[in-house]
PDB file of N, CA and C in Angstrom:
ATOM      1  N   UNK A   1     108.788 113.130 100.691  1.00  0.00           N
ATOM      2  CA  UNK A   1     107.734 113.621  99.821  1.00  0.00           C
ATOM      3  C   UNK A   1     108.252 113.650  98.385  1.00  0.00           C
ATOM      4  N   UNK A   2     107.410 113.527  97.289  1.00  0.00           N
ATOM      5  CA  UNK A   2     107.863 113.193  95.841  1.00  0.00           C
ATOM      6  C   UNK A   2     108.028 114.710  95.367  1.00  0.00           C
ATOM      7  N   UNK A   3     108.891 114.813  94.914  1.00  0.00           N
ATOM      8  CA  UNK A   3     109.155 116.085  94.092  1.00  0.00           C
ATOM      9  C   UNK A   3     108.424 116.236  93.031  1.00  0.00           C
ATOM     10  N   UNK A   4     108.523 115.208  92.085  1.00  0.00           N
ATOM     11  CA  UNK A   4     107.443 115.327  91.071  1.00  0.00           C
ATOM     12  C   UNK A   4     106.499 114.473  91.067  1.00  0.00           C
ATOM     13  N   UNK A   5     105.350 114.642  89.871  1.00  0.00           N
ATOM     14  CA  UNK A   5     104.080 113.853  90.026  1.00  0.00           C
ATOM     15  C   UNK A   5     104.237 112.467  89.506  1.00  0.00           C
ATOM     16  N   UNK A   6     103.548 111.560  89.947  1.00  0.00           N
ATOM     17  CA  UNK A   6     103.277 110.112  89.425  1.00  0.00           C
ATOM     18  C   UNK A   6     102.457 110.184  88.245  1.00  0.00           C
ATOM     19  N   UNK A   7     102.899 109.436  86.967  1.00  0.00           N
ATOM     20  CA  UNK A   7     101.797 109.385  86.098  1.00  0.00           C
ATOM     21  C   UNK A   7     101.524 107.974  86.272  1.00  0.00           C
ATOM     22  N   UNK A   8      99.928 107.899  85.996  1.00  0.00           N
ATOM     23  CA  UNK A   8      98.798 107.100  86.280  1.00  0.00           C
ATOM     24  C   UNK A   8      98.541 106.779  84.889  1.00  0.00           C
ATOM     25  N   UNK A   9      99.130 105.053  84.822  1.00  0.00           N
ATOM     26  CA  UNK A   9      98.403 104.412  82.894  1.00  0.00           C
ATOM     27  C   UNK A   9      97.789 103.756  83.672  1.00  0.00           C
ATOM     28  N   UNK A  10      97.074 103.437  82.571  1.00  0.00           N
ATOM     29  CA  UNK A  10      96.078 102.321  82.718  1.00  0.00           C
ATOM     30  C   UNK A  10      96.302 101.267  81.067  1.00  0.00           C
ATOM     31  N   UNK A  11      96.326 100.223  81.461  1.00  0.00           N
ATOM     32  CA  UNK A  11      96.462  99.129  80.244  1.00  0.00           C
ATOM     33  C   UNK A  11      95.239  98.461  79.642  1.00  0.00           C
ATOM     34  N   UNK A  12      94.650  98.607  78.544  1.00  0.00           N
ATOM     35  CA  UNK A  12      93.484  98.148  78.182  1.00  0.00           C
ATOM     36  C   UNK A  12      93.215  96.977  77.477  1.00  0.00           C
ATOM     37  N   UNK A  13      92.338  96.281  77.664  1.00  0.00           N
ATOM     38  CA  UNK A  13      92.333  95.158  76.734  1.00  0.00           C
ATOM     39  C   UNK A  13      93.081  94.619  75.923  1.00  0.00           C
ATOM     40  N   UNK A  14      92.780  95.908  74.637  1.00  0.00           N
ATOM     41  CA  UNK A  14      93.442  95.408  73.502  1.00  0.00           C
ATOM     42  C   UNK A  14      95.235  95.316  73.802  1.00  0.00           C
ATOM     43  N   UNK A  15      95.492  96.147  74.878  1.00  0.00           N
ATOM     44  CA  UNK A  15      97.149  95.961  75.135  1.00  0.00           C
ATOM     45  C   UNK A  15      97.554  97.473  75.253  1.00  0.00           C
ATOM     46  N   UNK A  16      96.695  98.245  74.762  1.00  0.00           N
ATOM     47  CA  UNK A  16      97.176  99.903  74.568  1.00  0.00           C
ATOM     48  C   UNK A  16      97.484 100.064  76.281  1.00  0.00           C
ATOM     49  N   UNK A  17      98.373 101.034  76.201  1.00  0.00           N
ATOM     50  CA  UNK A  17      98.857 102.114  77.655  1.00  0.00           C
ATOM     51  C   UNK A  17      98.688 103.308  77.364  1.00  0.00           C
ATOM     52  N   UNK A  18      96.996 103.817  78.117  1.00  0.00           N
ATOM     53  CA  UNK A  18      96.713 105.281  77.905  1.00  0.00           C
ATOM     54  C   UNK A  18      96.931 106.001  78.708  1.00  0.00           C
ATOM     55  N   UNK A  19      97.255 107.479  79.228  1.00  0.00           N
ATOM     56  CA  UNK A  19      97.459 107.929  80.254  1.00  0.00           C
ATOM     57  C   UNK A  19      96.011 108.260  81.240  1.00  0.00           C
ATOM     58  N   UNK A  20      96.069 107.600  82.258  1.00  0.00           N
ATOM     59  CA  UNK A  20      95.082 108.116  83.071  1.00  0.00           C
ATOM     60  C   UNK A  20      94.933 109.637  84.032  1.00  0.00           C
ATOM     61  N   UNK A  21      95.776 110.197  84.164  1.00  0.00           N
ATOM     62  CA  UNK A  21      95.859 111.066  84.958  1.00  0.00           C
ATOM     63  C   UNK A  21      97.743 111.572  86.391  1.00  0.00           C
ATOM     64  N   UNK A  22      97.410 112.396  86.790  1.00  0.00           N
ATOM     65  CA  UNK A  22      98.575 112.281  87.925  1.00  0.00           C
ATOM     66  C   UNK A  22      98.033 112.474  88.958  1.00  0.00           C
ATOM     67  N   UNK A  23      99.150 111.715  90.242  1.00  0.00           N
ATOM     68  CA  UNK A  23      99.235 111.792  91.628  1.00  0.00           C
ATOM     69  C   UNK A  23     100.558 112.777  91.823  1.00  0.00           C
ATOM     70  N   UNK A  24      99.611 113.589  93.085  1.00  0.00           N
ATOM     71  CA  UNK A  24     100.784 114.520  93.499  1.00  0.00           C
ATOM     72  C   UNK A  24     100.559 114.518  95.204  1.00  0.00           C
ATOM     73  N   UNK A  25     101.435 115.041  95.777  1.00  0.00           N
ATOM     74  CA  UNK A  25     101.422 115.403  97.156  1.00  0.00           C
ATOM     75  C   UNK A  25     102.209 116.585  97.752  1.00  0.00           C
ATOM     76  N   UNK A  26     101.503 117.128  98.671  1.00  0.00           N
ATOM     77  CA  UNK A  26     102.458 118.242  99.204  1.00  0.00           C
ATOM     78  C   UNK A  26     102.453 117.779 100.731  1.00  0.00           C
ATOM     79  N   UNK A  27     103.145 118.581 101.771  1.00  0.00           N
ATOM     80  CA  UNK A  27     102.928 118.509 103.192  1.00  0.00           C
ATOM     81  C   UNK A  27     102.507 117.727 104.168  1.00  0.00           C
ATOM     82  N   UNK A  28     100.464 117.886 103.308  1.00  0.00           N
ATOM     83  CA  UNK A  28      99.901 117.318 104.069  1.00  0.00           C
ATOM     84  C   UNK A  28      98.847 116.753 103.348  1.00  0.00           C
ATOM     85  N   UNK A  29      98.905 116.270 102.282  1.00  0.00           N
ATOM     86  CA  UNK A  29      97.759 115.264 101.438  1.00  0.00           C
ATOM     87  C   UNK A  29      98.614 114.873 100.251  1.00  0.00           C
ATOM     88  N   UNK A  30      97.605 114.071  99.869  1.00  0.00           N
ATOM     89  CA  UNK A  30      97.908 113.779  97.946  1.00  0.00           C
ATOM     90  C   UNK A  30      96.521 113.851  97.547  1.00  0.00           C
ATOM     91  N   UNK A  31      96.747 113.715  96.340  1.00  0.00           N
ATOM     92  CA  UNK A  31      95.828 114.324  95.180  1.00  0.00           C
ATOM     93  C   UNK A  31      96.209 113.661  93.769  1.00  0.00           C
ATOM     94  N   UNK A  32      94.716 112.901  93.291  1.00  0.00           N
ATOM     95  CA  UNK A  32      94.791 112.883  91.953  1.00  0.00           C
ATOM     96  C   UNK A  32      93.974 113.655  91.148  1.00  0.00           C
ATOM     97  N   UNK A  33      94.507 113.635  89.635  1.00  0.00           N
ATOM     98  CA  UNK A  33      93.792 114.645  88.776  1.00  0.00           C
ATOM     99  C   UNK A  33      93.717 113.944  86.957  1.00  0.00           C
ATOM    100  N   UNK A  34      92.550 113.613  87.186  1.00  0.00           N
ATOM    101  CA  UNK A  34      92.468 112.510  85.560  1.00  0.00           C
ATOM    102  C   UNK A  34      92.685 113.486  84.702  1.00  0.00           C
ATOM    103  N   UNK A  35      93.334 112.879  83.634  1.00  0.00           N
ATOM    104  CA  UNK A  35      93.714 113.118  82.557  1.00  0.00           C
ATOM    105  C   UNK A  35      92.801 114.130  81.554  1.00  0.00           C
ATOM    106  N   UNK A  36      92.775 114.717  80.960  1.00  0.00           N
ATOM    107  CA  UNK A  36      91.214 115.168  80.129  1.00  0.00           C
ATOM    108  C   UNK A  36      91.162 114.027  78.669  1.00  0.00           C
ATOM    109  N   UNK A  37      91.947 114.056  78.565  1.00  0.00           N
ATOM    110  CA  UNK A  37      92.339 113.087  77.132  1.00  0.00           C
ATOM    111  C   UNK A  37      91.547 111.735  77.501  1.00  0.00           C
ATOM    112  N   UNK A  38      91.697 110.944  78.377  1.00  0.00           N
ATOM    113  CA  UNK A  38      91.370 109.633  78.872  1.00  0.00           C
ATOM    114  C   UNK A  38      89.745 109.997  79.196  1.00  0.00           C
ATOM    115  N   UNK A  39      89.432 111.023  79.995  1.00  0.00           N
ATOM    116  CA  UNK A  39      88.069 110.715  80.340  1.00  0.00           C
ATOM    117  C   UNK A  39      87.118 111.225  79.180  1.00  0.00           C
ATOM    118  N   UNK A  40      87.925 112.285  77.663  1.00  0.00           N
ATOM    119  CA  UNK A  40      87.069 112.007  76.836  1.00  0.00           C
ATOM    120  C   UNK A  40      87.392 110.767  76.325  1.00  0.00           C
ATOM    121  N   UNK A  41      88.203 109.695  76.407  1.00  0.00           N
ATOM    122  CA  UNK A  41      87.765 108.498  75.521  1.00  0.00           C
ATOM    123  C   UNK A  41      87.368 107.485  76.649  1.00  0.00           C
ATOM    124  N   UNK A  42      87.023 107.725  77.991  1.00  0.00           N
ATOM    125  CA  UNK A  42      86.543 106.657  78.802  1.00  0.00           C
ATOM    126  C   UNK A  42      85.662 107.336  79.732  1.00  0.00           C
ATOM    127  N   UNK A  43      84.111 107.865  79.716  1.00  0.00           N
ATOM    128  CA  UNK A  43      83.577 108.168  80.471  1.00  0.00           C
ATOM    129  C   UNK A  43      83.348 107.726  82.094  1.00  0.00           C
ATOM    130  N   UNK A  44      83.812 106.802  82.403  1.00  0.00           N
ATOM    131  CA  UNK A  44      83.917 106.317  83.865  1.00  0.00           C
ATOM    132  C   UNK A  44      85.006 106.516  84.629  1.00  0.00           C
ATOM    133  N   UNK A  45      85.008 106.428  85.965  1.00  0.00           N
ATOM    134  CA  UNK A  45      86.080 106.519  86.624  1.00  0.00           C
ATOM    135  C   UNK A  45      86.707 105.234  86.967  1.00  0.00           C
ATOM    136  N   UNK A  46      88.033 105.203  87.654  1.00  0.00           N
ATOM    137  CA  UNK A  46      88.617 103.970  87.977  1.00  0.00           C
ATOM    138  C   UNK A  46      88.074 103.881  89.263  1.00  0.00           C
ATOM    139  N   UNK A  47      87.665 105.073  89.812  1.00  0.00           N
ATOM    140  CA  UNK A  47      86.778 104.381  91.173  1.00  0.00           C
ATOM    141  C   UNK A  47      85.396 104.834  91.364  1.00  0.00           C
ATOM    142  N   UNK A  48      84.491 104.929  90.835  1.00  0.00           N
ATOM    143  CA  UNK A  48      83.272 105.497  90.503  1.00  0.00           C
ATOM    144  C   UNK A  48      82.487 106.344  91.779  1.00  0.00           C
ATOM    145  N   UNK A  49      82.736 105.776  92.799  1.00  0.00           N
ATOM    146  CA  UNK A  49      82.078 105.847  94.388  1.00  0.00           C
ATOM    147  C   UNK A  49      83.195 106.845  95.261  1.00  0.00           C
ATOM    148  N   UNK A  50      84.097 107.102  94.542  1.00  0.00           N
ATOM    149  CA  UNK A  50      85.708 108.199  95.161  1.00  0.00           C
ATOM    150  C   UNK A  50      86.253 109.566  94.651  1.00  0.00           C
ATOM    151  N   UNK A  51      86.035 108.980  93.066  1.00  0.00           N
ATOM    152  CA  UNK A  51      86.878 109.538  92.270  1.00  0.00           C
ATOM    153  C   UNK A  51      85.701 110.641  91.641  1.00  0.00           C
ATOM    154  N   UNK A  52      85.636 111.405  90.742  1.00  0.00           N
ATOM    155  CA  UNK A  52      84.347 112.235  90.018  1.00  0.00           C
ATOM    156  C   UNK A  52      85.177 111.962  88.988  1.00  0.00           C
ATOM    157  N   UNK A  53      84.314 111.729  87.916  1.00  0.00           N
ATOM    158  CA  UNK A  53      84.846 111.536  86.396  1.00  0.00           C
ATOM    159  C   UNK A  53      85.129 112.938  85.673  1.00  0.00           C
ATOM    160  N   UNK A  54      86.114 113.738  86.288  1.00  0.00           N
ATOM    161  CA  UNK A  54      86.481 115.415  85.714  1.00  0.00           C
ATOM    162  C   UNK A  54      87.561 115.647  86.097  1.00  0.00           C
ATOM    163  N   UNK A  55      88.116 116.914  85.515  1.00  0.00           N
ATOM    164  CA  UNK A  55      89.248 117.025  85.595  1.00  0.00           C
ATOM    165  C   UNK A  55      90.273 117.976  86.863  1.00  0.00           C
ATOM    166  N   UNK A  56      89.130 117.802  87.979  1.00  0.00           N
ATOM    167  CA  UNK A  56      89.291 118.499  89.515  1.00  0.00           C
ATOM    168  C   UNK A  56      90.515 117.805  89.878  1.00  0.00           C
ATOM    169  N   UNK A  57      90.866 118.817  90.676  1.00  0.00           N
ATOM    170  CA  UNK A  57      92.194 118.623  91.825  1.00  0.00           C
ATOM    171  C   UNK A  57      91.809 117.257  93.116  1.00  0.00           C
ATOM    172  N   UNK A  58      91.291 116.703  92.831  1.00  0.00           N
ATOM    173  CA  UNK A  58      90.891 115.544  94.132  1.00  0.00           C
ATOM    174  C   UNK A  58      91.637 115.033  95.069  1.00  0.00           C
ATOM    175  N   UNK A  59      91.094 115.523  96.144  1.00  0.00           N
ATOM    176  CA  UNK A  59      92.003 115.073  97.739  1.00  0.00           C
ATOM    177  C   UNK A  59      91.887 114.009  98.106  1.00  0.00           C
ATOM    178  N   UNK A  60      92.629 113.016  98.336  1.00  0.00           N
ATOM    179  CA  UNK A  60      92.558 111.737  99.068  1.00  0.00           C
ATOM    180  C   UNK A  60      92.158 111.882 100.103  1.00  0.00           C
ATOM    181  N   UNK A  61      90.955 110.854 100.669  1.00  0.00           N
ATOM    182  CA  UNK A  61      90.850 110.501 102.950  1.00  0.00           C
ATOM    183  C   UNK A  61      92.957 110.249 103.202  1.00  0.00           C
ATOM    184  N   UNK A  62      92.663 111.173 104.171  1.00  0.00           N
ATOM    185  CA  UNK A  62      93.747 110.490 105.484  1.00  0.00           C
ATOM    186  C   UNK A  62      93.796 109.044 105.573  1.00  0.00           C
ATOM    187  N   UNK A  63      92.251 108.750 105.840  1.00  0.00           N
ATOM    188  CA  UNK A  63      92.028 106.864 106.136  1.00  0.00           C
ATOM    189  C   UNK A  63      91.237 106.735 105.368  1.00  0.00           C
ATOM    190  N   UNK A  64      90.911 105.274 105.023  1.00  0.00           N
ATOM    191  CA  UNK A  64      91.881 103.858 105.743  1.00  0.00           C
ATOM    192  C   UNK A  64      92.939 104.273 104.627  1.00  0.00           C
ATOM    193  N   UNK A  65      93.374 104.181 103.587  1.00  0.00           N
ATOM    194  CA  UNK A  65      94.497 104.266 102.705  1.00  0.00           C
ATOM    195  C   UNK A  65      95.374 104.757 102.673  1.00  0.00           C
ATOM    196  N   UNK A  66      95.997 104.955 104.009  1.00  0.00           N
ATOM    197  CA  UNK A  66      97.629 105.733 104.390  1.00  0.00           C
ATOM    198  C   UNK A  66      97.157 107.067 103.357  1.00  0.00           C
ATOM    199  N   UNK A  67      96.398 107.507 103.446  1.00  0.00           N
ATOM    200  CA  UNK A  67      96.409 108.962 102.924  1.00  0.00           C
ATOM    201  C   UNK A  67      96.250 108.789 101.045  1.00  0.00           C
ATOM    202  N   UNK A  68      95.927 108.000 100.388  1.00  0.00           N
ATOM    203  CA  UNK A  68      95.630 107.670  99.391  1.00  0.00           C
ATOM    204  C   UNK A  68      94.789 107.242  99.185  1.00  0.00           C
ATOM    205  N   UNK A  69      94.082 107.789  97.579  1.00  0.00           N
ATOM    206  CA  UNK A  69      92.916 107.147  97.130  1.00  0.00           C
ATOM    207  C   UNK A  69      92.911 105.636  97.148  1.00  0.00           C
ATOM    208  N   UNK A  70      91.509 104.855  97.674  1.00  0.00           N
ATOM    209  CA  UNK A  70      92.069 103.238  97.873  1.00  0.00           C
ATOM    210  C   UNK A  70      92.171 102.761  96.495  1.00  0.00           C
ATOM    211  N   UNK A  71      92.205 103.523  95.440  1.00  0.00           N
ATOM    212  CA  UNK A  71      92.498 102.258  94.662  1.00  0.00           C
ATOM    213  C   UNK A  71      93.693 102.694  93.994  1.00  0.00           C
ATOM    214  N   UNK A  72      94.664 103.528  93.925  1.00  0.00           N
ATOM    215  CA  UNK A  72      95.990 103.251  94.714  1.00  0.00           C
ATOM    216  C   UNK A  72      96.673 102.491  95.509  1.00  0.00           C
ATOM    217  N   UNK A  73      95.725 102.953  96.813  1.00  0.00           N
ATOM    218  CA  UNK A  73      96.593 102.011  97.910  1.00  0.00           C
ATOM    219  C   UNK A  73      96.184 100.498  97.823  1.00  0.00           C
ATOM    220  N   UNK A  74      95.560 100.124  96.580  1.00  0.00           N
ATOM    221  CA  UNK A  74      95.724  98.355  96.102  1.00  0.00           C
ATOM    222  C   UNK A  74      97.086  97.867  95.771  1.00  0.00           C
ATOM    223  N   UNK A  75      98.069  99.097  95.391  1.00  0.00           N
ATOM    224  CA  UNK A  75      99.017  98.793  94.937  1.00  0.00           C
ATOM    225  C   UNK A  75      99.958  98.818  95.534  1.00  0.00           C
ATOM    226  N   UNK A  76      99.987  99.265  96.938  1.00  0.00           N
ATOM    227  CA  UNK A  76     100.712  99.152  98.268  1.00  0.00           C
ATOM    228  C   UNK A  76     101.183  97.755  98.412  1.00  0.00           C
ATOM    229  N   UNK A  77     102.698  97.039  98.923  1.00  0.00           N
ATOM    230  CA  UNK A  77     102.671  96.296  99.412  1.00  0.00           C
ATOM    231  C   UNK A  77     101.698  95.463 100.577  1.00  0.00           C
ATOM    232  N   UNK A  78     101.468  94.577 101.202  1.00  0.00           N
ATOM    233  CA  UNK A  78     101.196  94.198 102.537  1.00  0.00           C
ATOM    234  C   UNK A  78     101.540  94.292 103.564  1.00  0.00           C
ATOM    235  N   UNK A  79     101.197  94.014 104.592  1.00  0.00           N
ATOM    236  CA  UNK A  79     101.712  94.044 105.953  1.00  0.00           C
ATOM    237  C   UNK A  79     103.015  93.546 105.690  1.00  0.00           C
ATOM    238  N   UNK A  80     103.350  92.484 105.284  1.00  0.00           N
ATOM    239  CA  UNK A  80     105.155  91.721 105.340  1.00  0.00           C
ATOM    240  C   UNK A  80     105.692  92.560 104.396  1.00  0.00           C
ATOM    241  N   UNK A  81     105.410  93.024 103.371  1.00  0.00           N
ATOM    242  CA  UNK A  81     105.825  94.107 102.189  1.00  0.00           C
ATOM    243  C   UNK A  81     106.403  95.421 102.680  1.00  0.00           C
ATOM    244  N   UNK A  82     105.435  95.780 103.505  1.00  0.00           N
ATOM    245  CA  UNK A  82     105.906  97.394 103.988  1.00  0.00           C
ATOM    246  C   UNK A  82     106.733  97.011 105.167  1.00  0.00           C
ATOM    247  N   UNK A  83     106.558  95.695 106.308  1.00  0.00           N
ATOM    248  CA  UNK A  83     107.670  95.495 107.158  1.00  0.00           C
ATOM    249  C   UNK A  83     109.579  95.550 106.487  1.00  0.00           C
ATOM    250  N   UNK A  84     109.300  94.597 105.023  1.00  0.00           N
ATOM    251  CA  UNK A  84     110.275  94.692 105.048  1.00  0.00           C
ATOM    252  C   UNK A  84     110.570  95.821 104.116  1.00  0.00           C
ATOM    253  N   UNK A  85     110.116  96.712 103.888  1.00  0.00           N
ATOM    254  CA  UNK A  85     110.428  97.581 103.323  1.00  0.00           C
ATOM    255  C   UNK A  85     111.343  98.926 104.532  1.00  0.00           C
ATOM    256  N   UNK A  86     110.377  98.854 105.447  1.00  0.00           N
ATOM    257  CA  UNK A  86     110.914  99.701 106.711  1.00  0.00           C
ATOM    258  C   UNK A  86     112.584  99.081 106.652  1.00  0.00           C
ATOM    259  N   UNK A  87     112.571  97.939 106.931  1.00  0.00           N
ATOM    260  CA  UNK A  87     113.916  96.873 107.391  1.00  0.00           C
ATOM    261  C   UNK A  87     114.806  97.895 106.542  1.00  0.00           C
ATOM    262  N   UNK A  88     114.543  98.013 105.041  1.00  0.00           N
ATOM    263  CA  UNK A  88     115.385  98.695 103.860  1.00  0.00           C
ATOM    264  C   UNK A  88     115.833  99.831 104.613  1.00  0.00           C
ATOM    265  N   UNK A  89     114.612 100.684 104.613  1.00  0.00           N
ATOM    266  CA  UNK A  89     114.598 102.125 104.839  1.00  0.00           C
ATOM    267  C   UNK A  89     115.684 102.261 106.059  1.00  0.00           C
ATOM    268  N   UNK A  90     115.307 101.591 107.727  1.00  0.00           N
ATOM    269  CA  UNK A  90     116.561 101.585 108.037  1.00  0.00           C
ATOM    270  C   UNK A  90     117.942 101.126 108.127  1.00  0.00           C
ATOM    271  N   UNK A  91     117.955 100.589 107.329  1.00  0.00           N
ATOM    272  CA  UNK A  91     119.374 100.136 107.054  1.00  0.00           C
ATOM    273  C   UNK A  91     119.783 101.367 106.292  1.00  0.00           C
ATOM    274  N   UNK A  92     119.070 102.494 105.509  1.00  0.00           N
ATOM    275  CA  UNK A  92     119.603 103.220 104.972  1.00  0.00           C
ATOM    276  C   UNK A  92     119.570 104.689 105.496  1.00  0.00           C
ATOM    277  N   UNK A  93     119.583 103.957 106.923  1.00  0.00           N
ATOM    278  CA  UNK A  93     119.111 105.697 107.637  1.00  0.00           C
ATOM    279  C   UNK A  93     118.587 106.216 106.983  1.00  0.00           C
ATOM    280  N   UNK A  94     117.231 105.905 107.240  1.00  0.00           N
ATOM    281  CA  UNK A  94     116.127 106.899 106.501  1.00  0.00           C
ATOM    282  C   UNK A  94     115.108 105.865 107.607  1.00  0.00           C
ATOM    283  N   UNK A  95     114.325 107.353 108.013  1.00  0.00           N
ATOM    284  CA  UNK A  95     112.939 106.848 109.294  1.00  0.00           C
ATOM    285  C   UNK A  95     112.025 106.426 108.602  1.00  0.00           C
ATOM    286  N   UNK A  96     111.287 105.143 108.582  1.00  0.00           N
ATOM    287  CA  UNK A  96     110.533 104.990 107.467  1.00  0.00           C
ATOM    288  C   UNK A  96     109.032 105.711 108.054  1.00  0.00           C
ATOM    289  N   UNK A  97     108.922 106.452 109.124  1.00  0.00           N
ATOM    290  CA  UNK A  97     107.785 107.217 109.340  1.00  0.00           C
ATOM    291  C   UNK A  97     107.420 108.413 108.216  1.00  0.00           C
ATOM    292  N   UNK A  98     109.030 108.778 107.801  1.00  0.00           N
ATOM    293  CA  UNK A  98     108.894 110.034 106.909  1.00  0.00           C
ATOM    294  C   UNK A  98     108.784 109.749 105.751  1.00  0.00           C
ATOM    295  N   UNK A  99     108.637 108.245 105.240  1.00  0.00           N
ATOM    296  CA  UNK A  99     108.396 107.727 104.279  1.00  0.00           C
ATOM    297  C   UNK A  99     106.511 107.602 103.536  1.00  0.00           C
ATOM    298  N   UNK A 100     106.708 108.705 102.375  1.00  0.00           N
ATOM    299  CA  UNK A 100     104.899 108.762 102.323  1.00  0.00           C
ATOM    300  C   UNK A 100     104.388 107.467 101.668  1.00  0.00           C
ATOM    301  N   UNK A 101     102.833 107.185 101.463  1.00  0.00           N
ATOM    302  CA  UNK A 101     102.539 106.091 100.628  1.00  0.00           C
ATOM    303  C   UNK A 101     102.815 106.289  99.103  1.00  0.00           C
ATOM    304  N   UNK A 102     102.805 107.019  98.587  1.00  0.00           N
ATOM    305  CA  UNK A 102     103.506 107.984  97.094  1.00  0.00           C
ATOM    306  C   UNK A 102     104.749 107.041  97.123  1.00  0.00           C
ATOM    307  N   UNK A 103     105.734 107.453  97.607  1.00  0.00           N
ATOM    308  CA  UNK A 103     107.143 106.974  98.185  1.00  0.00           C
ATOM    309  C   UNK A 103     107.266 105.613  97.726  1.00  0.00           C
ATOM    310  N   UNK A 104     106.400 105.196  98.562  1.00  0.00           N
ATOM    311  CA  UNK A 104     106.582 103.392  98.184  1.00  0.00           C
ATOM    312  C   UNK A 104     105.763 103.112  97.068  1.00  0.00           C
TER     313      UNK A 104
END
């Protein structure tokens, strides 16, 4: 589990990197939480149909997205990606079950 939070940019057109918000997780979920800065200069969300364009604590589904919002888990490796990622994990004694999607 991540000790601290993920910050979430987003890259725009012109080339700028604004902050979108953070991902966090405890126990037994993750959670993102947009930025206030970003959604006053971008009224939409990055997932419009998931996400609420405010500045709430938002719980990820369990599924389908290994426990992450899916448009996050776009950024997940693939099936051969996370195989060989496990391969890593044990070679380094480490169970890659206890490995969250955050993690990777």
């Amino acid at each position: 589990m991540l000790k601290s939070a993920l910050t979430v940019r987003r890259k725009l057109s012109t080339g700028e990197k604004v902050l979108v918000g953070k991902l966090v997780e405890n126990s037994q979920q993750s959670f993102f939480q947009f930025d206030e800065t970003y959604l006053n200069a971008h009224s939409t969300s990055l997932a419009p149909f998931n996400l609420k364009a405010d500045t709430s604590l938002q719980a990820a589904p369990r599924k389908p997205h290994y426990g992450i919002h899916g448009v996050f888990a776009d950024s997940l490796p693939d099936g051969w990606g996370l195989y060989l990622m496990d391969r890593v994990f044990r070679q380094n004694n480490q169970n890659p079950k206890t490995v969250t999607a955050l993690e990777r």
